[in-house]
C-alpha atoms as a PDB file:
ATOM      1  CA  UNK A   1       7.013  15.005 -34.619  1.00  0.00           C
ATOM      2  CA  UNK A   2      10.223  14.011 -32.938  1.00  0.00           C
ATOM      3  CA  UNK A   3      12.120  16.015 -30.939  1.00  0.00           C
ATOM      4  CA  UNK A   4      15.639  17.347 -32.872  1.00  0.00           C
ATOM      5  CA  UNK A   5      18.965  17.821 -31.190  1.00  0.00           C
ATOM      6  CA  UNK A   6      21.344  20.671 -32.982  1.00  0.00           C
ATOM      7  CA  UNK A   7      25.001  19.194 -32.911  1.00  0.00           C
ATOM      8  CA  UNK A   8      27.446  21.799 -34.293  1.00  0.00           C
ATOM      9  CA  UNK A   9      30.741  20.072 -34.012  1.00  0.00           C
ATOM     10  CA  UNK A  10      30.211  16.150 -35.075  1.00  0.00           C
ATOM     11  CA  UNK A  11      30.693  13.721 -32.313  1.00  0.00           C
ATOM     12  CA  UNK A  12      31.633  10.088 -32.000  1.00  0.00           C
ATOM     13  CA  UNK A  13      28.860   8.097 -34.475  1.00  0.00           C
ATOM     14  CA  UNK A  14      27.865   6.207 -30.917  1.00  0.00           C
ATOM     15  CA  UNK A  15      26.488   9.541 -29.689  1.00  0.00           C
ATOM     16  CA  UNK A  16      24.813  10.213 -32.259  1.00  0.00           C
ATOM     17  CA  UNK A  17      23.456   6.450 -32.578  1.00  0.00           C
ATOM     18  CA  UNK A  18      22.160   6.598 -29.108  1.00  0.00           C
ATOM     19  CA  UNK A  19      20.173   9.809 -30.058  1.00  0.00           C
ATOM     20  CA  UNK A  20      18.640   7.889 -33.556  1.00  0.00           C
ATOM     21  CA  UNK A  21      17.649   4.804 -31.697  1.00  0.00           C
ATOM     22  CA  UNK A  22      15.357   6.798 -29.236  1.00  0.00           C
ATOM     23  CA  UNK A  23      13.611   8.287 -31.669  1.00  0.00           C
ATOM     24  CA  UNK A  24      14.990  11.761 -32.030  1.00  0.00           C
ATOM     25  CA  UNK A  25      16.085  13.595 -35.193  1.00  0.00           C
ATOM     26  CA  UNK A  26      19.853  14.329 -35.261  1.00  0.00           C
ATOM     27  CA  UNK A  27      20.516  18.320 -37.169  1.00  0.00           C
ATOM     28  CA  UNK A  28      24.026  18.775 -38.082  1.00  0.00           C
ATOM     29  CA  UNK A  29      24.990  22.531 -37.346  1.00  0.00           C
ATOM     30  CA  UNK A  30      26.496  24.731 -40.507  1.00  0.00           C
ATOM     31  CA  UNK A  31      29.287  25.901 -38.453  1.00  0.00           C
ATOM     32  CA  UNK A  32      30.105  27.501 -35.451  1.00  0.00           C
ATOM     33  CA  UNK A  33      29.823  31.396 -35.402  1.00  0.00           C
ATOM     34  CA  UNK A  34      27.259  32.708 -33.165  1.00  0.00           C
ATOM     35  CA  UNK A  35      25.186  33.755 -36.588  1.00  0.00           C
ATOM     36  CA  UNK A  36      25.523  29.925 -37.398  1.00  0.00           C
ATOM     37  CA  UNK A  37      24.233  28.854 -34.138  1.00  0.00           C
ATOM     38  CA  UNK A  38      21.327  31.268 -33.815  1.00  0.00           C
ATOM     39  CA  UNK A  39      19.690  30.223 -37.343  1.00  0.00           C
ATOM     40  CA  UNK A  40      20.648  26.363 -36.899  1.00  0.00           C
ATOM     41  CA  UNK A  41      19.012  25.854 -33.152  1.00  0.00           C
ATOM     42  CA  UNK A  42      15.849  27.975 -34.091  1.00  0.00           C
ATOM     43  CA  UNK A  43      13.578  24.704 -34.581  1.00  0.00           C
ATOM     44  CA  UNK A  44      15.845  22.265 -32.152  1.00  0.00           C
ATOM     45  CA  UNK A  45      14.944  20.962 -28.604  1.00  0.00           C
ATOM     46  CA  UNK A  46      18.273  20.384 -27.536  1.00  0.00           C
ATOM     47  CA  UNK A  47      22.398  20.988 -28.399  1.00  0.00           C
ATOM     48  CA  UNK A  48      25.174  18.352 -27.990  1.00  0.00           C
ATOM     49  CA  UNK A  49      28.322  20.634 -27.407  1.00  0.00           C
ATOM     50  CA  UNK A  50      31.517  20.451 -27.792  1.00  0.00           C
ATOM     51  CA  UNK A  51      33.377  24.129 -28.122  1.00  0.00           C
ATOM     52  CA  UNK A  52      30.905  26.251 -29.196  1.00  0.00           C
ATOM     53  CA  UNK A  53      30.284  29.629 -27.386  1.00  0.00           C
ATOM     54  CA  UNK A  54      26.185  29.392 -26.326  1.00  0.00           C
ATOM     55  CA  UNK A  55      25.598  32.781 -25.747  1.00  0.00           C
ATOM     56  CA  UNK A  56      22.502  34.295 -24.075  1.00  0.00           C
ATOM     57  CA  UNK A  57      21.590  35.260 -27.729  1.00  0.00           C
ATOM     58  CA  UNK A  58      21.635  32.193 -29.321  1.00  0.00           C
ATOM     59  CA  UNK A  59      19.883  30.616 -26.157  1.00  0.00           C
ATOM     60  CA  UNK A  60      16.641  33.746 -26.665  1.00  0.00           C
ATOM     61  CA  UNK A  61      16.854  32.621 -30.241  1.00  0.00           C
ATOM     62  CA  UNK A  62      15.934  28.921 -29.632  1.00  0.00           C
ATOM     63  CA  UNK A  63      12.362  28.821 -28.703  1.00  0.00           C
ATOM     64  CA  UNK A  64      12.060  25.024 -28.285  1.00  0.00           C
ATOM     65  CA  UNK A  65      15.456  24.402 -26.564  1.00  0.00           C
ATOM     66  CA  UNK A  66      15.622  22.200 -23.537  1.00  0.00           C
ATOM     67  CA  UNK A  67      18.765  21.453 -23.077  1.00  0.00           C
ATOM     68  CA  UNK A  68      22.525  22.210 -23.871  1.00  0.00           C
ATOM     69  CA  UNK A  69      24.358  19.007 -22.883  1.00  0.00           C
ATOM     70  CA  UNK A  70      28.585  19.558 -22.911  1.00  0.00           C
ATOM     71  CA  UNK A  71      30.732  16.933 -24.656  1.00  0.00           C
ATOM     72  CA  UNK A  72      33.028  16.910 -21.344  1.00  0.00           C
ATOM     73  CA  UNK A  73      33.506  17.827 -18.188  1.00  0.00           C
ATOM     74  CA  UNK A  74      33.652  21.908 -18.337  1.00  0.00           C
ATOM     75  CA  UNK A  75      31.296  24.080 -19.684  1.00  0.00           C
ATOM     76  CA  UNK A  76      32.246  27.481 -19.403  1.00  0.00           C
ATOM     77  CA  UNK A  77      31.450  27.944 -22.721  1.00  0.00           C
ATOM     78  CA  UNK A  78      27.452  28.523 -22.179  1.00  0.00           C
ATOM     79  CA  UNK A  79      25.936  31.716 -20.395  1.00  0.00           C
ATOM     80  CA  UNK A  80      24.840  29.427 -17.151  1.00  0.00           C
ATOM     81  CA  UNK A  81      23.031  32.167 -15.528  1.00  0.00           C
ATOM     82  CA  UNK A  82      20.980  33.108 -19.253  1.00  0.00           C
ATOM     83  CA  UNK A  83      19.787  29.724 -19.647  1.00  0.00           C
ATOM     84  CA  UNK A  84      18.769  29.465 -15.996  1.00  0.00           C
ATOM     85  CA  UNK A  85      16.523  32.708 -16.799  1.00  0.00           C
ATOM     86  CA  UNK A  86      15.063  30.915 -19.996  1.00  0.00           C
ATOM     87  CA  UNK A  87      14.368  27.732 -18.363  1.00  0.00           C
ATOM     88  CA  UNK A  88      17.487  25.602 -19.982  1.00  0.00           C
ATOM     89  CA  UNK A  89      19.078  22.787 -18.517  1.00  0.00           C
ATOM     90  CA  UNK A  90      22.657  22.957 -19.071  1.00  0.00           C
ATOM     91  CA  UNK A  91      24.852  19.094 -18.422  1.00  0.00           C
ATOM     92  CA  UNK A  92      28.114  17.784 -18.476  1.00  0.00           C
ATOM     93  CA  UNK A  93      29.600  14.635 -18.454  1.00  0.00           C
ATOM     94  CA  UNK A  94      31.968  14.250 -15.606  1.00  0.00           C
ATOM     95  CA  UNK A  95      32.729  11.201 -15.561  1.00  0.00           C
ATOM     96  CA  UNK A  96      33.803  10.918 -18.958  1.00  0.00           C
ATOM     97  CA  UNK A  97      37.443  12.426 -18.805  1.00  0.00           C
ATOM     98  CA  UNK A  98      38.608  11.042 -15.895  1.00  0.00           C
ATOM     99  CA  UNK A  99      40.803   8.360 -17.267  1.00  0.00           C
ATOM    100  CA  UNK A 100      42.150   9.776 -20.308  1.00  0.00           C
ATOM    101  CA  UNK A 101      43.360  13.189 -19.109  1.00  0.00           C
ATOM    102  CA  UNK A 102      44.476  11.720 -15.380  1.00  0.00           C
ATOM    103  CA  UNK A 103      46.827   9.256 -17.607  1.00  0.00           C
ATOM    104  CA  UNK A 104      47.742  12.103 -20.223  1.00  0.00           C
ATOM    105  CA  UNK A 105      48.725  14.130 -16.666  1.00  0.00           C
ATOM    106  CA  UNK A 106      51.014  11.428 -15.515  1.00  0.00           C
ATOM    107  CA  UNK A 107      52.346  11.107 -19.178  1.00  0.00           C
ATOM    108  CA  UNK A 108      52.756  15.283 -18.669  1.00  0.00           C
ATOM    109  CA  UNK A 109      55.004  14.631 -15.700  1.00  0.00           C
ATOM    110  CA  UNK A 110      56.943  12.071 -17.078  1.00  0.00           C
ATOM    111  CA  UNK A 111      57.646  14.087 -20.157  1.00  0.00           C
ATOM    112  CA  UNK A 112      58.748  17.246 -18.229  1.00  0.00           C
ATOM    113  CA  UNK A 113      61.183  15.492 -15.737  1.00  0.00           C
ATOM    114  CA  UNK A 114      62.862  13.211 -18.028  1.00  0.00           C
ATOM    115  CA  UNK A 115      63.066  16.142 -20.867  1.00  0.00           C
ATOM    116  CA  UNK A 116      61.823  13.481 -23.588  1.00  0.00           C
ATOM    117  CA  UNK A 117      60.783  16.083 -26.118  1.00  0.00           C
ATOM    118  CA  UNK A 118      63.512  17.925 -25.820  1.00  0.00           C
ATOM    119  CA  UNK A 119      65.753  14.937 -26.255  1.00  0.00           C
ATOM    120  CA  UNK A 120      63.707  13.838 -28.979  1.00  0.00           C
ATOM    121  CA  UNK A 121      64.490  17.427 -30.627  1.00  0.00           C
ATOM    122  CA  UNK A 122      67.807  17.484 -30.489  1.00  0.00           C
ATOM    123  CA  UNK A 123      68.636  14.088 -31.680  1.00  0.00           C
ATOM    124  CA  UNK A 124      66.619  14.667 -34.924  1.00  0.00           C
ATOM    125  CA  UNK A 125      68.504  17.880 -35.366  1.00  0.00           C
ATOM    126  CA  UNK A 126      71.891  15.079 -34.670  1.00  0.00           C
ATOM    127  CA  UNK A 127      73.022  16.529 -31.558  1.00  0.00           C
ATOM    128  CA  UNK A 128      73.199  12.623 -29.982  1.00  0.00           C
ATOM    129  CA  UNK A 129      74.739  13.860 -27.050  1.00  0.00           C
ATOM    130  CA  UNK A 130      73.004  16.711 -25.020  1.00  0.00           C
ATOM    131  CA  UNK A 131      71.494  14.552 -22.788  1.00  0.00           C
ATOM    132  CA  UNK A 132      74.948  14.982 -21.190  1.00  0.00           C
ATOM    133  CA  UNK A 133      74.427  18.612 -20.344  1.00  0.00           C
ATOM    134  CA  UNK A 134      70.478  18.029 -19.302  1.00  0.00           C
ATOM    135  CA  UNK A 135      69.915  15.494 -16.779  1.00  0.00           C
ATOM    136  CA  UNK A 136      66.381  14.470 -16.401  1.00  0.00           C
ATOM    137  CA  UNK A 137      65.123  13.936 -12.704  1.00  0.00           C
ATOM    138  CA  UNK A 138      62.967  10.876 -11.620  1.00  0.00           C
ATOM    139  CA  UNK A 139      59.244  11.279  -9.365  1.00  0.00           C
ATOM    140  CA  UNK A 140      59.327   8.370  -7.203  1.00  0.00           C
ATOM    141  CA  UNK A 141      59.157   9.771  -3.429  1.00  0.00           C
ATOM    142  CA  UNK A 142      58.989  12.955  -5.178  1.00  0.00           C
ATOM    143  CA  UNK A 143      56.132  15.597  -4.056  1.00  0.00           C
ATOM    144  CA  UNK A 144      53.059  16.051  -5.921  1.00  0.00           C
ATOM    145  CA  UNK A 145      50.480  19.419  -5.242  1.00  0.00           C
ATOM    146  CA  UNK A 146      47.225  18.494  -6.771  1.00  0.00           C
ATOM    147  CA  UNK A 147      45.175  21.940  -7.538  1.00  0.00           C
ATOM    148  CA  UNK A 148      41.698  21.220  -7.450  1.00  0.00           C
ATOM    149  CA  UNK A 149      41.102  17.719  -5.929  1.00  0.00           C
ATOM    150  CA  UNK A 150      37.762  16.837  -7.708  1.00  0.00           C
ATOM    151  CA  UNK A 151      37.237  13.673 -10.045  1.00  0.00           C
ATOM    152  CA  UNK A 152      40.541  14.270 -12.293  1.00  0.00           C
ATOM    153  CA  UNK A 153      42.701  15.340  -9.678  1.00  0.00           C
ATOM    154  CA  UNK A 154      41.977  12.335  -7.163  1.00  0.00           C
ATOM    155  CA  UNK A 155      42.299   9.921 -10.222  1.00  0.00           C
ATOM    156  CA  UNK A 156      46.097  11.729 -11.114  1.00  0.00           C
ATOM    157  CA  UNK A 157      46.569  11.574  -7.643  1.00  0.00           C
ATOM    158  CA  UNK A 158      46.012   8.429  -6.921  1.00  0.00           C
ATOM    159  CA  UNK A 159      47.699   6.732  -9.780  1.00  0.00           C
ATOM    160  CA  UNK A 160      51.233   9.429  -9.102  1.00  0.00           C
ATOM    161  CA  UNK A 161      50.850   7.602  -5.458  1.00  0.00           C
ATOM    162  CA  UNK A 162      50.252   4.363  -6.713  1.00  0.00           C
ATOM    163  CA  UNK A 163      53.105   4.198  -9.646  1.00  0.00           C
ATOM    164  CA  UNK A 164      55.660   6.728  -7.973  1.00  0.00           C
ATOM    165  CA  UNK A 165      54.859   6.384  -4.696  1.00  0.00           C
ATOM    166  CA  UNK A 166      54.761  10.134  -4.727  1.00  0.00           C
ATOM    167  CA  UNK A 167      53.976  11.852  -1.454  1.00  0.00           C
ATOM    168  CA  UNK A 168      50.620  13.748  -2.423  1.00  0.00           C
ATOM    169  CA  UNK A 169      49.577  17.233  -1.379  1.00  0.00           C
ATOM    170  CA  UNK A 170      46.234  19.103  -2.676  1.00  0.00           C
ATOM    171  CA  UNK A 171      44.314  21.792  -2.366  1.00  0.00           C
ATOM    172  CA  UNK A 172      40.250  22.025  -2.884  1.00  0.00           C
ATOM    173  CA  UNK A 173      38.314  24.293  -0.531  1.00  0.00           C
ATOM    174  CA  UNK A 174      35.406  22.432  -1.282  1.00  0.00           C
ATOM    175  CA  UNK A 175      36.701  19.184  -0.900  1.00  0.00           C
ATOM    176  CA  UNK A 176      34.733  16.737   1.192  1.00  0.00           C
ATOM    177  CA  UNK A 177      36.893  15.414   4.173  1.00  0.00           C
ATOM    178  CA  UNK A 178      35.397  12.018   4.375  1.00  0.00           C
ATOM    179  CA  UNK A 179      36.338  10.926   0.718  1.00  0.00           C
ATOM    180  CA  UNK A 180      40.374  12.187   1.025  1.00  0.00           C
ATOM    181  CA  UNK A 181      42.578   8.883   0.908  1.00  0.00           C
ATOM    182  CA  UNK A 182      44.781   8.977   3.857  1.00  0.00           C
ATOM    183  CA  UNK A 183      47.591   9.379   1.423  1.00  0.00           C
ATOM    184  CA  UNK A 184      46.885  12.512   0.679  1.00  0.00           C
ATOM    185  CA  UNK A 185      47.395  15.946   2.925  1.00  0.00           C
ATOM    186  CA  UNK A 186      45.209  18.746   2.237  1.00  0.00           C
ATOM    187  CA  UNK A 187      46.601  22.351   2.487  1.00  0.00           C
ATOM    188  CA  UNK A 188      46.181  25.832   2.031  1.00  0.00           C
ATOM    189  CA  UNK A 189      46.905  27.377  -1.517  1.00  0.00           C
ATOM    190  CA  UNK A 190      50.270  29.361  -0.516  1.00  0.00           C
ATOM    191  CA  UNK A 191      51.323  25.784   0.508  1.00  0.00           C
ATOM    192  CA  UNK A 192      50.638  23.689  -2.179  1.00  0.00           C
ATOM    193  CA  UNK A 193      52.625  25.717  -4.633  1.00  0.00           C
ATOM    194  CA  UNK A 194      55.243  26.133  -2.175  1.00  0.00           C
ATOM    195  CA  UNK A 195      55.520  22.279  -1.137  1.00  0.00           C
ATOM    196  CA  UNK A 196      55.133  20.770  -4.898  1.00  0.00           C
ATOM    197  CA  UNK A 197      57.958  19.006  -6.884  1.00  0.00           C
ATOM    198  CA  UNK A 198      54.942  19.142  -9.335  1.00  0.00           C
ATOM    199  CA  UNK A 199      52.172  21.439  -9.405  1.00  0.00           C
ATOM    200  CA  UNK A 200      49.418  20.231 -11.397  1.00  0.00           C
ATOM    201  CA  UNK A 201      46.481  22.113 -12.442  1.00  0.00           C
ATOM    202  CA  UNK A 202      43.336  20.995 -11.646  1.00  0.00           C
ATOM    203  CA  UNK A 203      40.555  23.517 -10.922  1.00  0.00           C
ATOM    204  CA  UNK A 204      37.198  24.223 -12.697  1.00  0.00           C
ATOM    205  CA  UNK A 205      37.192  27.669 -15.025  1.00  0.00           C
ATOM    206  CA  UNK A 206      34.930  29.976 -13.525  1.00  0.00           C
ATOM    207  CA  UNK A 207      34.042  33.537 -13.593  1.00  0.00           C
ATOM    208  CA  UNK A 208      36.183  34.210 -11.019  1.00  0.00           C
ATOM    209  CA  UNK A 209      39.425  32.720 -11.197  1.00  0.00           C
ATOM    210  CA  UNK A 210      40.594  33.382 -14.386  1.00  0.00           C
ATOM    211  CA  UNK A 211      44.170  34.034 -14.174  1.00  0.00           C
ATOM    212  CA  UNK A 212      44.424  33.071 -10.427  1.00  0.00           C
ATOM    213  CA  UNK A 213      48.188  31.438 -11.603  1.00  0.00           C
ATOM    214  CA  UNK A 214      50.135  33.990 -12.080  1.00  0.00           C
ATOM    215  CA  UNK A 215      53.793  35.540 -10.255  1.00  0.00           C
ATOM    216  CA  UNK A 216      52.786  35.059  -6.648  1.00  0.00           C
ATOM    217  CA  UNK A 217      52.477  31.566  -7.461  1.00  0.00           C
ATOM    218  CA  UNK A 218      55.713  31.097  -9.516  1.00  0.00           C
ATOM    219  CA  UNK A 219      57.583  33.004  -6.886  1.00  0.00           C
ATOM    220  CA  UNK A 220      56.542  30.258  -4.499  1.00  0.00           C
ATOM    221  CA  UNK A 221      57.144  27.611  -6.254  1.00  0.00           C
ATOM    222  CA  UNK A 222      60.385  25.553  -5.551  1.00  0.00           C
ATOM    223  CA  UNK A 223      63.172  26.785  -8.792  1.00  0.00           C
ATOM    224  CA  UNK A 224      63.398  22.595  -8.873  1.00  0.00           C
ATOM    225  CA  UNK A 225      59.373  22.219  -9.484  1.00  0.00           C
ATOM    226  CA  UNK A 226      57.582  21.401 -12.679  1.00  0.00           C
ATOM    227  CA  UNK A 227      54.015  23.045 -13.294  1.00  0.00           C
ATOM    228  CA  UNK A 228      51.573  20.924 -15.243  1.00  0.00           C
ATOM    229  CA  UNK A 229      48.062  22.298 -17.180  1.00  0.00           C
ATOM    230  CA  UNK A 230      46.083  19.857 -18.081  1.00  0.00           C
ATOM    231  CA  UNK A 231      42.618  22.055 -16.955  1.00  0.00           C
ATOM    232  CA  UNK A 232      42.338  25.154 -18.763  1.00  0.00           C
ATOM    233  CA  UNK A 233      44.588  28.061 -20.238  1.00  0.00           C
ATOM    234  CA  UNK A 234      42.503  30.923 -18.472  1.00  0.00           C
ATOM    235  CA  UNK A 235      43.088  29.758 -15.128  1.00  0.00           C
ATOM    236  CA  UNK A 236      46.825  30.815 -15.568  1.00  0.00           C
ATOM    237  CA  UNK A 237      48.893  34.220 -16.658  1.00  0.00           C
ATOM    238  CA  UNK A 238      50.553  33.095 -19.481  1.00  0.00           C
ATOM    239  CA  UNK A 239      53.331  36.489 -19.453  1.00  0.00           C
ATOM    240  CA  UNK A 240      54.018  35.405 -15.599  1.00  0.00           C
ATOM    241  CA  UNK A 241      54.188  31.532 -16.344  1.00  0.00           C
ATOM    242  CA  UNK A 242      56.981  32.440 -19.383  1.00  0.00           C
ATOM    243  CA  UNK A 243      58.730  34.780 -17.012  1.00  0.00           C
ATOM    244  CA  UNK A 244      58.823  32.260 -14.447  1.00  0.00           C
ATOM    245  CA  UNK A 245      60.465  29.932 -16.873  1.00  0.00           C
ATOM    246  CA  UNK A 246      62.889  32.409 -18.516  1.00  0.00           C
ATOM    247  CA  UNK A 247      64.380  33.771 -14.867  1.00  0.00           C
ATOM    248  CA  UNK A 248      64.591  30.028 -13.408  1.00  0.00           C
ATOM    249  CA  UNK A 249      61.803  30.658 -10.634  1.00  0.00           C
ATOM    250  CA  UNK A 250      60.730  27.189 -12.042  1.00  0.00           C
ATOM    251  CA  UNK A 251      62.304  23.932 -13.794  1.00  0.00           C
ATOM    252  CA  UNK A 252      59.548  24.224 -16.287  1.00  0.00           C
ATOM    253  CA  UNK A 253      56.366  23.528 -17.901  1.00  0.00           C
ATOM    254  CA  UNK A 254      54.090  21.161 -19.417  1.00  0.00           C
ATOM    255  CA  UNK A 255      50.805  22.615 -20.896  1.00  0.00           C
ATOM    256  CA  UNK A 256      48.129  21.393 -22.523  1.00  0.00           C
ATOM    257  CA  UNK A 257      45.867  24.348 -22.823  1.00  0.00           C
ATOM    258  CA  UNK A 258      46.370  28.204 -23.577  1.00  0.00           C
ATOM    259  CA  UNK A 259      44.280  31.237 -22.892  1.00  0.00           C
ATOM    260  CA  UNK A 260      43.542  31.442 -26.974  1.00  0.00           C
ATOM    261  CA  UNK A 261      43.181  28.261 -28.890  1.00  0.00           C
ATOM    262  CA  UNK A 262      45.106  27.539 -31.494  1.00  0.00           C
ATOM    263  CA  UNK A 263      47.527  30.159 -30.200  1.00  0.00           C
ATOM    264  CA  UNK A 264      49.154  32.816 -31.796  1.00  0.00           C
ATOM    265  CA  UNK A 265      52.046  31.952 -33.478  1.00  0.00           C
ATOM    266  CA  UNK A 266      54.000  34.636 -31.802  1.00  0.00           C
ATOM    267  CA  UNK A 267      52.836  33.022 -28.364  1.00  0.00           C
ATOM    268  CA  UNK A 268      56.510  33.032 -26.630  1.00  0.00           C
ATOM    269  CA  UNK A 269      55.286  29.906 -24.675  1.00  0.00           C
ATOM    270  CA  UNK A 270      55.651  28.251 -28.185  1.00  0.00           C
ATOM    271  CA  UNK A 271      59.211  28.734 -28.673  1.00  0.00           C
ATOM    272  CA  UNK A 272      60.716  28.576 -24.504  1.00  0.00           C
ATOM    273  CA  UNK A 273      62.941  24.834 -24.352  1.00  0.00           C
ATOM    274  CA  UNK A 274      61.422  24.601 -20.605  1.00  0.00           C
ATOM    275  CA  UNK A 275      58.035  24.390 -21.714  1.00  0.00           C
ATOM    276  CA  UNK A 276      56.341  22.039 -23.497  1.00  0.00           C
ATOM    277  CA  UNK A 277      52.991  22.366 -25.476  1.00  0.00           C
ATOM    278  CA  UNK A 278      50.133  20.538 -26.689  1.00  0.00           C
ATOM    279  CA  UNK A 279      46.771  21.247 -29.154  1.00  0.00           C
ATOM    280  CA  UNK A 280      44.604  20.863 -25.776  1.00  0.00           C
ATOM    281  CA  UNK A 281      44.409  17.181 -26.338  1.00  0.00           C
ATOM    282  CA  UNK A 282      44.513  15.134 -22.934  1.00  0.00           C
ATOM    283  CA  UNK A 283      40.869  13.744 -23.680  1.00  0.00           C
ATOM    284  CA  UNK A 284      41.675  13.528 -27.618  1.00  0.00           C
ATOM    285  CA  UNK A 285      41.650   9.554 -27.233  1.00  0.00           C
ATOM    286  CA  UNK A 286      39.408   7.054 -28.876  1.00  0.00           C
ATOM    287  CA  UNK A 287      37.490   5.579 -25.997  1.00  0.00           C
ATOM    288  CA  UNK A 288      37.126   9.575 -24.208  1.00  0.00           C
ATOM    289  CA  UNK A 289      34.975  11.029 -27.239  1.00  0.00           C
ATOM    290  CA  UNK A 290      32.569   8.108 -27.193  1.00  0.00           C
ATOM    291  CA  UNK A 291      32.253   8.417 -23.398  1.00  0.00           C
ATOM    292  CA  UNK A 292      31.589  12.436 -23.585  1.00  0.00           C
ATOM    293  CA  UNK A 293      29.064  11.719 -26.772  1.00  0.00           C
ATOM    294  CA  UNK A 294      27.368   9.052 -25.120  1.00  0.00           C
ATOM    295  CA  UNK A 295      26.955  10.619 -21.876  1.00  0.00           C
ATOM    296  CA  UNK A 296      25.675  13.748 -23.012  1.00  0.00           C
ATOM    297  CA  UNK A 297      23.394  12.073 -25.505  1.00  0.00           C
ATOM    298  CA  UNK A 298      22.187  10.370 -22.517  1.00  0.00           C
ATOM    299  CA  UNK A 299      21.099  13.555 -20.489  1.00  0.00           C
ATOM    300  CA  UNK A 300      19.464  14.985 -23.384  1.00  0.00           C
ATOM    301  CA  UNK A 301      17.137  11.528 -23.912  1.00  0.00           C
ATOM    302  CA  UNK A 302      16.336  11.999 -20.280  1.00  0.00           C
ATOM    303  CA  UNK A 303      15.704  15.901 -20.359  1.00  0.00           C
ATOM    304  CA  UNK A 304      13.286  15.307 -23.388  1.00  0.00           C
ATOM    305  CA  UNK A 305      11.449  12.618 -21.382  1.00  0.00           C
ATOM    306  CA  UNK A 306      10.296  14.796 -18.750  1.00  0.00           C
ATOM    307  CA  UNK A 307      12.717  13.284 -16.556  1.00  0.00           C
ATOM    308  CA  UNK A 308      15.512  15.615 -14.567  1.00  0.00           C
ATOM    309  CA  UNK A 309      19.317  15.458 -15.446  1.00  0.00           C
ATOM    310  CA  UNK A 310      21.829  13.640 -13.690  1.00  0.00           C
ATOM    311  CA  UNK A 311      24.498  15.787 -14.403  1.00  0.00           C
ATOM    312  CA  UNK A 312      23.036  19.349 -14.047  1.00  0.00           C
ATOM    313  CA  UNK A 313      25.441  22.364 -13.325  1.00  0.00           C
ATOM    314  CA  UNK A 314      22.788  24.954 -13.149  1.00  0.00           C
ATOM    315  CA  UNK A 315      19.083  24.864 -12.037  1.00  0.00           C
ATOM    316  CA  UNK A 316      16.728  26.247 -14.632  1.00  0.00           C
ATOM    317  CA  UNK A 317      13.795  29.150 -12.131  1.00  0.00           C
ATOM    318  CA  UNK A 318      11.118  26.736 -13.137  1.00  0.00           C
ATOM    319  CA  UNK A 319      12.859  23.522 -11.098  1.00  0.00           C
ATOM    320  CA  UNK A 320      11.714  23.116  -7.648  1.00  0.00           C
END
């Protein structure tokens, strides 16, 4: 009997293609509830996800699973430390959004200093002139502050150097020394927000720092400075971000992510001229969902051939 992998959300037809020519069955969830989940992965091995809460429920109610295996990079959306208990790998693939969201980042910065959507706006509504009154502001030699200087933030730093010859600043406490370009000076958190011309958002969501943005930050920030989220709503308060905006602390915002997805229409981020939003869609590109299907396909064909994970963020008791 061959092995079946639960997919709730579908996936590029290349993921799914690289399951079917190993050999395993491919089930195609009913939805996405948690009652959904719980009845669908009751005879699977494994789960390709994509945004799907895994709860510790629906992980007790699959008897056969092996392996949840994330459609991207983050994966706070399974209970790490239930399927560790159970015996569950959980995956990601980090390599696969590297690209797309480091070039949607540097697409974020250009579209917050030189005020394109606004522009764009107010020309449809026939107001040709208001560029006059709202000067856009260029990045070369400008300062960048990287938050979170792991695979995405290195790439979006190193192409803001390369392009803009922007002078680069992060911050990553767990950095390794050794693989910093000499481009780029590390600092302390205060000092990052503080030195930034652009502050862009690049840190994991854990338990922990949800909400870690918030009016300390803003405060520190220069009232010139742009703040970029291309990461994950959580991570920031969205009240102190649109305060921060509406009293000037900042020049504004570009975000592609909110703390509830879609929003509420009554969000006031949604309706602020200094901000700009986006339907979480920095990896939304063609060649990024085959990558993420692909790669995750790939750790479940090696989790279901006895063989360990390459991209493992948790360590099921029964590993050595």
């Amino acid at each position: 009997m061959a092995y079946k992998v639960l997919i709730p959300q579908d996936i590029a037809v290349e993921g799914k293609e690289y399951l079917l020519k190993r050999g395993y069955e491919v089930k195609m969830g009913s939805g996405v509830t948690e009652e959904d989940l719980i009845r669908d992965v009751a005879d699977c091995d494994a789960i390709l996800l994509r945004t799907a809460q895994i709860t510790r429920e629906v992980l007790e109610s699959a008897k056969h699973l092996k392996i949840v295996a994330r459609h991207g990079a983050g994966y706070n959306n399974v209970d790490l430390a239930a399927a560790e208990e159970l015996g569950i790998w959980v995956t990601n693939a980090p390599d696969s959004t590297t690209t797309s969201v480091a070039e949607f980042t540097i697409g974020a910065m250009v579209a917050a200093a030189k005020k394109t959507f606004f522009m764009s706006g107010k020309m449809k509504e026939g107001d040709f002139f208001y560029k006059n009154s709202h000067k856009g502001v260029d990045l070369a030699h400008k300062t960048l502050s990287v938050i979170g200087f792991g695979r995405i933030g290195k790439e979006v730093a190193r192409k803001a150097h390369a392009a803009f010859d922007m002078k680069i600043v992060a911050y990553d406490p767990y950095v390794n020394l050794e693989t910093v370009p000499e481009y780029v000076k590390m600092a302390e958190w205060d000092e990052a927000f503080s030195e930034g011309d652009f502050v862009s958002l690049h840190m994991p969501l854990t338990n922990t720092n949800r909400g870690t943005v918030g009016s300390k930050e803003f405060v520190k920030m220069k009232d010139t400075a742009f703040f970029i989220n291309c990461s994950r709503g959580e991570l920031v308060n969205e009240e102190d971000m649109a305060e921060a905006v509406k009293n000037n602390l900042i020049a504004g915002v570009f975000t592609d992510v909110l703390c509830q997805e879609p929003p509420n229409p009554h969000n006031q981020l949604l309706s602020l001229e200094d901000v700009i939003v986006t339907p979480h869609m920095a990896s939304n590109t063609e060649e990024c969902m085959i990558l993420m299907a692909v790669q995750a396909a790939s750790q479940i064909d090696l989790v279901l051939s006895d063989e360990n994970p390459v991209w493992a963020v948790n360590k099921p008791y029964f590993v050595n």
